[in-house]
Protein backbone atom coordinates (compact mmCIF):
# COMPACT_ATOMS: atom_id res chain seq x y z
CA UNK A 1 76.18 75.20 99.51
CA UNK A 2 76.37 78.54 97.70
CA UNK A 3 78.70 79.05 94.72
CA UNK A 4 80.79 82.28 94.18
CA UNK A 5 82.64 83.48 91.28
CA UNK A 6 86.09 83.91 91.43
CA UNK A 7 89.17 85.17 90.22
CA UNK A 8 91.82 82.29 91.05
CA UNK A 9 95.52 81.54 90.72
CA UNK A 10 97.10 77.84 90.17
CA UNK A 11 100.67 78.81 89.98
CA UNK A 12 102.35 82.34 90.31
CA UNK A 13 103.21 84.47 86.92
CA UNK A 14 101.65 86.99 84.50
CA UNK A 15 98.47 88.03 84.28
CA UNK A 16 97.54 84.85 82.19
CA UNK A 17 97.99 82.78 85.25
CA UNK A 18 94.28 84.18 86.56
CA UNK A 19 91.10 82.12 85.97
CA UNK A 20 87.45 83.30 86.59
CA UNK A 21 86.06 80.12 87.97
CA UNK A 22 83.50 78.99 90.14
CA UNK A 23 83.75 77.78 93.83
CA UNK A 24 81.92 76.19 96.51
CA UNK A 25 81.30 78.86 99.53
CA UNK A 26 80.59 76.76 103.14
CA UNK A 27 78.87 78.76 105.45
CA UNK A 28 80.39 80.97 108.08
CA UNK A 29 82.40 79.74 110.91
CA UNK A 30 82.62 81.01 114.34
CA UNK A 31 83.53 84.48 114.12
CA UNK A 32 82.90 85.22 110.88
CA UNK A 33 80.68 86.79 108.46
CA UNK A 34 79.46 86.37 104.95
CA UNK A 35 79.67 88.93 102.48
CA UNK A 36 78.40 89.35 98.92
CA UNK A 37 80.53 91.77 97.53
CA UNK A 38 79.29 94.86 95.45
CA UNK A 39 82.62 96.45 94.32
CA UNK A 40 86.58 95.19 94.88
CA UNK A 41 89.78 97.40 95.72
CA UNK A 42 92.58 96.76 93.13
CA UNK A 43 95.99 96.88 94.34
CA UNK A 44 99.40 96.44 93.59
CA UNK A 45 99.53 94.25 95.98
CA UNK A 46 97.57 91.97 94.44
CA UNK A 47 99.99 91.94 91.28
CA UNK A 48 102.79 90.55 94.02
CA UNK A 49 100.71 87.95 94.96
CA UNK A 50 100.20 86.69 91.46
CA UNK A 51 103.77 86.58 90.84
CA UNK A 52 104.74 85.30 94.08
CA UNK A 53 106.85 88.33 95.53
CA UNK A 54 104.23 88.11 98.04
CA UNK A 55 103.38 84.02 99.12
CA UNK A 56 99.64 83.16 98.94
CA UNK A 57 98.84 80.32 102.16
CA UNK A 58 98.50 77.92 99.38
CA UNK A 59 96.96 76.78 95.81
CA UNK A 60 94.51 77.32 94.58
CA UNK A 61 94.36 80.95 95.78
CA UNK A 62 91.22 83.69 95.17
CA UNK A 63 93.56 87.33 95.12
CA UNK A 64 92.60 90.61 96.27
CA UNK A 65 92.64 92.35 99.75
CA UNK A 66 90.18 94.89 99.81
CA UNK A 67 86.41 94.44 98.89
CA UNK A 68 83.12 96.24 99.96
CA UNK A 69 78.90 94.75 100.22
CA UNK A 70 76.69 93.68 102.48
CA UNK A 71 76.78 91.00 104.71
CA UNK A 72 74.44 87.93 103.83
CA UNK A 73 74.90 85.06 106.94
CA UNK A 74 77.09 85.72 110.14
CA UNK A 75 78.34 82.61 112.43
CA UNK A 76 78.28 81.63 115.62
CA UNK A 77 79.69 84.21 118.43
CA UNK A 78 79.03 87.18 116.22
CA UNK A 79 77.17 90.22 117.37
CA UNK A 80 78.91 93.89 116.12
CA UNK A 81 77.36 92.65 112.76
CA UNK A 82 73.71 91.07 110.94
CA UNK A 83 72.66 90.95 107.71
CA UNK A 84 72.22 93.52 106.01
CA UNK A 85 74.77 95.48 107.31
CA UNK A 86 76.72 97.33 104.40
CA UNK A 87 80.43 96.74 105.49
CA UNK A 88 84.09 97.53 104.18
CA UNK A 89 87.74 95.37 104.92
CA UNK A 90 91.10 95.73 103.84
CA UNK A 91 94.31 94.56 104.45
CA UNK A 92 97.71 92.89 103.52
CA UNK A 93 98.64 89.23 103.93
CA UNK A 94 99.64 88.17 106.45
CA UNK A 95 97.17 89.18 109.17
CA UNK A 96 94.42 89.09 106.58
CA UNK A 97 94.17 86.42 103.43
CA UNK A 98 93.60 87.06 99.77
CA UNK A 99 90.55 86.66 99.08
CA UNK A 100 88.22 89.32 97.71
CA UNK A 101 88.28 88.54 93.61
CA UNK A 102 85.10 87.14 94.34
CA UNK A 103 81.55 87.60 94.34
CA UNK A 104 81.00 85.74 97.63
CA UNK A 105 83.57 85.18 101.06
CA UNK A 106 83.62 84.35 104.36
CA UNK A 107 86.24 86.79 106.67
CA UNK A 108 86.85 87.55 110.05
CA UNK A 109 84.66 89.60 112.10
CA UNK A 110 87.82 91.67 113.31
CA UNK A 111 88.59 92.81 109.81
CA UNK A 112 85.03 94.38 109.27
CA UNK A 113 84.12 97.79 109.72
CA UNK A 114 80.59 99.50 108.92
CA UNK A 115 80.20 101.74 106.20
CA UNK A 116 78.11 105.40 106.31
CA UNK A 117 74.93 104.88 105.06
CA UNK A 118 76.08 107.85 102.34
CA UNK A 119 79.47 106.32 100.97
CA UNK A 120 79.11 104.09 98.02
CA UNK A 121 80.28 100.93 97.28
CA UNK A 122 82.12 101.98 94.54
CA UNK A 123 84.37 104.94 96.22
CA UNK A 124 84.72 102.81 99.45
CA UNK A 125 86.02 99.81 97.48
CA UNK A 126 88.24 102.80 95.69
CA UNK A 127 88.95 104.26 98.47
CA UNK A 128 89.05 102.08 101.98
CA UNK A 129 92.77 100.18 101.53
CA UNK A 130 94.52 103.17 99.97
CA UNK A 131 92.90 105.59 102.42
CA UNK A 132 93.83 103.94 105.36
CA UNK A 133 97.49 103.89 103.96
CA UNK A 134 97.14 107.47 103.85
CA UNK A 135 95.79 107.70 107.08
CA UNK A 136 98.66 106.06 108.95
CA UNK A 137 100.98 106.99 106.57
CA UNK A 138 100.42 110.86 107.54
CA UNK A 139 99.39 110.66 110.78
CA UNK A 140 101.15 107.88 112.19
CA UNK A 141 104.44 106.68 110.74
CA UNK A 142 105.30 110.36 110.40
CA UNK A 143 103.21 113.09 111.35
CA UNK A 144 102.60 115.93 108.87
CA UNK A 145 101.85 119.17 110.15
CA UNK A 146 101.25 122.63 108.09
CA UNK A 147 103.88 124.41 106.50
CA UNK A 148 105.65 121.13 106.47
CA UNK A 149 107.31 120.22 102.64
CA UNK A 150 106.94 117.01 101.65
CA UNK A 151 107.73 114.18 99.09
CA UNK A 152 105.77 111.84 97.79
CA UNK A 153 106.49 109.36 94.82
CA UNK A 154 104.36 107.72 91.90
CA UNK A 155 101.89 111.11 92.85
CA UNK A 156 99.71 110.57 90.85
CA UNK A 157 98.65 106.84 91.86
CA UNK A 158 95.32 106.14 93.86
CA UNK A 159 97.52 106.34 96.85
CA UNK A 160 99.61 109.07 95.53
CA UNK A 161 96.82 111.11 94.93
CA UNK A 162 94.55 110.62 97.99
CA UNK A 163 97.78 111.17 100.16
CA UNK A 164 98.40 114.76 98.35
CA UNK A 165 94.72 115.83 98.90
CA UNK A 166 95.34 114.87 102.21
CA UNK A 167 98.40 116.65 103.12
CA UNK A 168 97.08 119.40 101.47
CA UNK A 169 94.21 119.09 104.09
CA UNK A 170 96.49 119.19 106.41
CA UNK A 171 98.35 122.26 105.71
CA UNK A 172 101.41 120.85 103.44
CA UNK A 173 103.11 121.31 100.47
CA UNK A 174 102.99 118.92 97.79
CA UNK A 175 106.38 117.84 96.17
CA UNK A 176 105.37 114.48 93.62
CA UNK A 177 107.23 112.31 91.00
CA UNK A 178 105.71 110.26 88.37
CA UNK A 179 106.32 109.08 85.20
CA UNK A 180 105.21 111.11 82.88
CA UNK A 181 103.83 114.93 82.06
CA UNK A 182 99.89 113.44 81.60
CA UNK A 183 100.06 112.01 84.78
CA UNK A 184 102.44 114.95 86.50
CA UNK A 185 98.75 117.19 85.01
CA UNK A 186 96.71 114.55 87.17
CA UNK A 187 98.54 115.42 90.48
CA UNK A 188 98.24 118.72 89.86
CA UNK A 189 94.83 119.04 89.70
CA UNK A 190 94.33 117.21 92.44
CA UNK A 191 96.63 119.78 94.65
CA UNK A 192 100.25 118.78 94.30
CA UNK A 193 102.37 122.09 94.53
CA UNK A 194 105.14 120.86 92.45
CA UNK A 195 105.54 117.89 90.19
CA UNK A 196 108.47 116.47 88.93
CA UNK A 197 108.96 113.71 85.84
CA UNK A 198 111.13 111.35 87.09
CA UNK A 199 112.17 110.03 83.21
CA UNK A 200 113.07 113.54 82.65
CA UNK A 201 113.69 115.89 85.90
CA UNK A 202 116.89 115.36 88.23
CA UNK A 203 114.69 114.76 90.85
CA UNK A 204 117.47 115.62 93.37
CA UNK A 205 118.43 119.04 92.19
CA UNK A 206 114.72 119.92 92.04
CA UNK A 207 113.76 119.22 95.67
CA UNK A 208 116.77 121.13 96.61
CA UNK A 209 115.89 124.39 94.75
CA UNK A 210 112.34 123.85 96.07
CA UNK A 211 113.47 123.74 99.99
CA UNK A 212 116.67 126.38 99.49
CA UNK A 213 118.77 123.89 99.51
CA UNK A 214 117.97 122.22 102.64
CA UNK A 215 115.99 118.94 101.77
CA UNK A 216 112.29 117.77 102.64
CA UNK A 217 111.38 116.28 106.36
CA UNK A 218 109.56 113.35 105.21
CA UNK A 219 109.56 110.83 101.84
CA UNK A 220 106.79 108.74 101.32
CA UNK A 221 108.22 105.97 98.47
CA UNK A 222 105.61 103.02 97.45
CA UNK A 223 108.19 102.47 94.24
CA UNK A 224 111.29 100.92 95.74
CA UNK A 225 114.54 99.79 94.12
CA UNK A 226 114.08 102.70 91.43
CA UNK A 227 113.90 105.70 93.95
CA UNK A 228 115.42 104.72 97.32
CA UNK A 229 118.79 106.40 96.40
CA UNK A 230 116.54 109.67 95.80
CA UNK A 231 114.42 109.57 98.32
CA UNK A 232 117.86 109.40 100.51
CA UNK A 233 119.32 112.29 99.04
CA UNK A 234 115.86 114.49 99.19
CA UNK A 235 115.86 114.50 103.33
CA UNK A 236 117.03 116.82 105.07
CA UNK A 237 118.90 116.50 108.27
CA UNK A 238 117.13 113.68 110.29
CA UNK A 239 114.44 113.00 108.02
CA UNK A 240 112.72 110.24 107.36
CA UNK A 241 112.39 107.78 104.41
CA UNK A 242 108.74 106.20 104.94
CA UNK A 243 109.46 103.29 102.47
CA UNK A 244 105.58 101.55 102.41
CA UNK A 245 106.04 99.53 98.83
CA UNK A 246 108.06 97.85 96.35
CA UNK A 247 106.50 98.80 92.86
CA UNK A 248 109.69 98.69 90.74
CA UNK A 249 111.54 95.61 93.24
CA UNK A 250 112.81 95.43 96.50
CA UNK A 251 115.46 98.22 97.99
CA UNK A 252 118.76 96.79 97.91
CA UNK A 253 120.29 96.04 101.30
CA UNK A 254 121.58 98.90 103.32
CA UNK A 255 124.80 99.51 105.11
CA UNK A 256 123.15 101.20 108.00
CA UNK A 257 125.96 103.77 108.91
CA UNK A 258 125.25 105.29 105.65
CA UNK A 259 122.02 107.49 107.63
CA UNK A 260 124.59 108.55 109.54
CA UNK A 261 126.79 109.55 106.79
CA UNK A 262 123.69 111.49 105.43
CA UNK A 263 122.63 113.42 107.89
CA UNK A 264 121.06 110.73 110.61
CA UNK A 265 118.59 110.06 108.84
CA UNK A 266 115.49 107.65 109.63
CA UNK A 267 114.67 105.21 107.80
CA UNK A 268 110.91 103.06 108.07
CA UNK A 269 109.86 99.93 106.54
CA UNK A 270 105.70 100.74 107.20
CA UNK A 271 102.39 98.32 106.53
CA UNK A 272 99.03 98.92 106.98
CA UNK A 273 98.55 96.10 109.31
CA UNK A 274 100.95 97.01 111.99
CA UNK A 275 98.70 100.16 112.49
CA UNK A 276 95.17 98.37 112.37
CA UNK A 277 96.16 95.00 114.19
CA UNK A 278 94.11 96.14 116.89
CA UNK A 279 90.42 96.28 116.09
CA UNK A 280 90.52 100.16 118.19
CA UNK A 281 93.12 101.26 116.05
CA UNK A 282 91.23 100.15 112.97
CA UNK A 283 88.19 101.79 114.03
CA UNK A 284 89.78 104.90 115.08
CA UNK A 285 91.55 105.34 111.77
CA UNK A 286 88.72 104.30 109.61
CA UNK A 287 86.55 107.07 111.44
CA UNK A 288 89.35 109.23 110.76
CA UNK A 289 88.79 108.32 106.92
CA UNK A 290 85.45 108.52 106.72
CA UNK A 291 85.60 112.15 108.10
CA UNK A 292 87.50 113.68 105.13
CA UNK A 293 85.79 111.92 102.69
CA UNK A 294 82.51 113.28 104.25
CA UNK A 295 83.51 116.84 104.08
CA UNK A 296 85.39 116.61 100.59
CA UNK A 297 88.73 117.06 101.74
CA UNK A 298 89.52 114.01 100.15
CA UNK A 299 88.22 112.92 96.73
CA UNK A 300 88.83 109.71 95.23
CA UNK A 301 88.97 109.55 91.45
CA UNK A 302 87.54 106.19 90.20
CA UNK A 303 89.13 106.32 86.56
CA UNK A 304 89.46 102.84 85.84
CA UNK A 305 86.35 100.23 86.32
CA UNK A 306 86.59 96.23 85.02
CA UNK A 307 84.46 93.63 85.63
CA UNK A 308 85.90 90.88 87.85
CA UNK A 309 86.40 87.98 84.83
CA UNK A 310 88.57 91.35 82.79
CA UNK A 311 91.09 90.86 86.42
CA UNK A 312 93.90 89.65 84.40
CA UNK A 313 93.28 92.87 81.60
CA UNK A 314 93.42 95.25 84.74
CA UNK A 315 96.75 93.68 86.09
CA UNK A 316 98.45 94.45 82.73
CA UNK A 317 97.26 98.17 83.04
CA UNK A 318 98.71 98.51 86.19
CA UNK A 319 101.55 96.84 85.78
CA UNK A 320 102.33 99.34 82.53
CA UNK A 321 101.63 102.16 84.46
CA UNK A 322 98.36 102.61 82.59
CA UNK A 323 96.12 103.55 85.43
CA UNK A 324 96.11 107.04 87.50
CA UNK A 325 93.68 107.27 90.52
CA UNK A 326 92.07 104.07 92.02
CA UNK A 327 90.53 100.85 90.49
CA UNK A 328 88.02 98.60 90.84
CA UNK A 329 86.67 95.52 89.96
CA UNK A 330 83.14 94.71 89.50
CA UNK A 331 81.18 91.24 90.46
């Protein structure tokens, strides 16, 4: 039986709770397929799985949601894939497990999807999760067209920052917060129009100045508890607040008559895996994806790289709001 080595958890807490360890790997069941990873997504998701905000099926648990290699062994009933094949997955718990802090795993066929023979490991790991956020995020939970203003918090995140290259594909101007005036230069250079430092800026009175008063169509908040009541008061008549994370806690609960009060407004709780939970859909996006990044619309920036036993070092950067761009995590 091969072994794999593997970034586990025994109990939810700080980043002192992971262990690099070695496991047993049993070969692939029906339907699935063996990878050997070659680079690994890191997500703040991952950080709510450690501390529990997220529940892991049980413990001992291997994090991580998003990893990229090349499949070694498929099982039985198999066919779309061999070995060989160099292949990409990501996803949330839970319609897909933890389970890519490792150098070896077995995963569902469905979750799979074929990389171009001209996309690295490295950017896909940096890029496949938070790029098919963006994806959906722009194109399907609210559709961005040009000459359309938008908001987007924490800009200058991997997400933050793929999203604004995106929109700025698209034809859009770029309103971002973040939390500082080094990372506000990061989102600029990567196309944001106008950033704003949320320790500093009245967020609020900005955006209005910026749209004559009026408000944006669409925020997109990953950050939660710590800018819901702004990204309420940015929108415009019938916006809509795409609320897609929880970095700073969980929104408080909302008296629902209060969109009314502010203009009936919309308000979205989106995940990834409500728009890929059909393997079309995931395909379809993906090849939406893989499109920009093949004619540099979209650029990931890679600025942080750890090997997988440094996991725990990388969840205290993130957590501290030490990272900008994507990170990975090497085998």
């Amino acid at each position: 039986m091969p072994q794999s080595h593997a970034i586990r958890i025994h109990q939810t807490g700080g980043p002192d709770v992971l262990q690099y360890e070695v496991i047993d790997i049993a070969s692939p069941g029906p339907g699935e397929v063996q990878i050997r990873h070659k680079a690994i997504g890191l997500n703040f998701t991952d950080v709510h799985h450690r501390t529990g905000r997220y529940p892991v099926p049980s413990f001992p648990a291997v994090l991580g949601m998003e990893g990229v290699g090349v499949v070694e062994a498929v099982g039985d009933g198999v066919t779309e894939f061999e070995p060989g094949d160099r292949v990409a997955y990501a996803g949330a718990s839970p319609w897909l497990q933890p389970g890519s802090y490792s150098d070896l795993r077995n995963l569902d066929a469905k979750w799979l999807v074929k990389i171009p023979e001209w996309l690295d490991f490295e950017t896909a790991a940096a890029v496949f999760l938070k790029g098919l956020t963006v994806q959906y995020l722009l194109r399907g939970a609210f559709r961005v067209e040009k000459g359309m203003t938008i908001l987007i918090h924490a800009v200058s995140g991997g997400v933050g920052l793929l999203m604004t290259q995106w929109a700025k594909h698209l034809g859009a101007v770029v309103i971002g917060t973040t939390s500082s005036e080094a990372k506000a230069h990061v989102a600029r250079q990567n196309g944001a129009d106008h950033v704003l430092v949320s320790t500093s800026d009245d967020v609020t009175a900005h955006v209005r100045a910026l749209t004559g008063g009026v408000g944006v169509p669409v925020v997109y908040d990953s950050v939660g508890a710590a800018t819901f009541e702004i990204t309420l008061a940015c929108l415009r008549k019938r916006g809509m607040a795409v609320c897609f994370g929880t970095a700073s806690g969980p929104v408080p609960p909302l008296e629902i008559w209060r969109l009314n009060r502010l203009g009936s407004l919309y308000l979205t709780g989106a995940g990834l895996n409500d728009y890929i939970s059909e393997r079309a859909e995931l395909l379809e996006r993906a090849a939406d994806l893989f499109d920009v990044l093949r004619t540099g619309a979209v650029k990931p920036s890679i600025n942080q790289r750890y090997l997988l036993k440094e996991a725990a070092h990388a969840h205290r950067d993130l957590e501290n709001r030490r990272t900008t761009g994507s990170s990975i995590l090497i085998p």
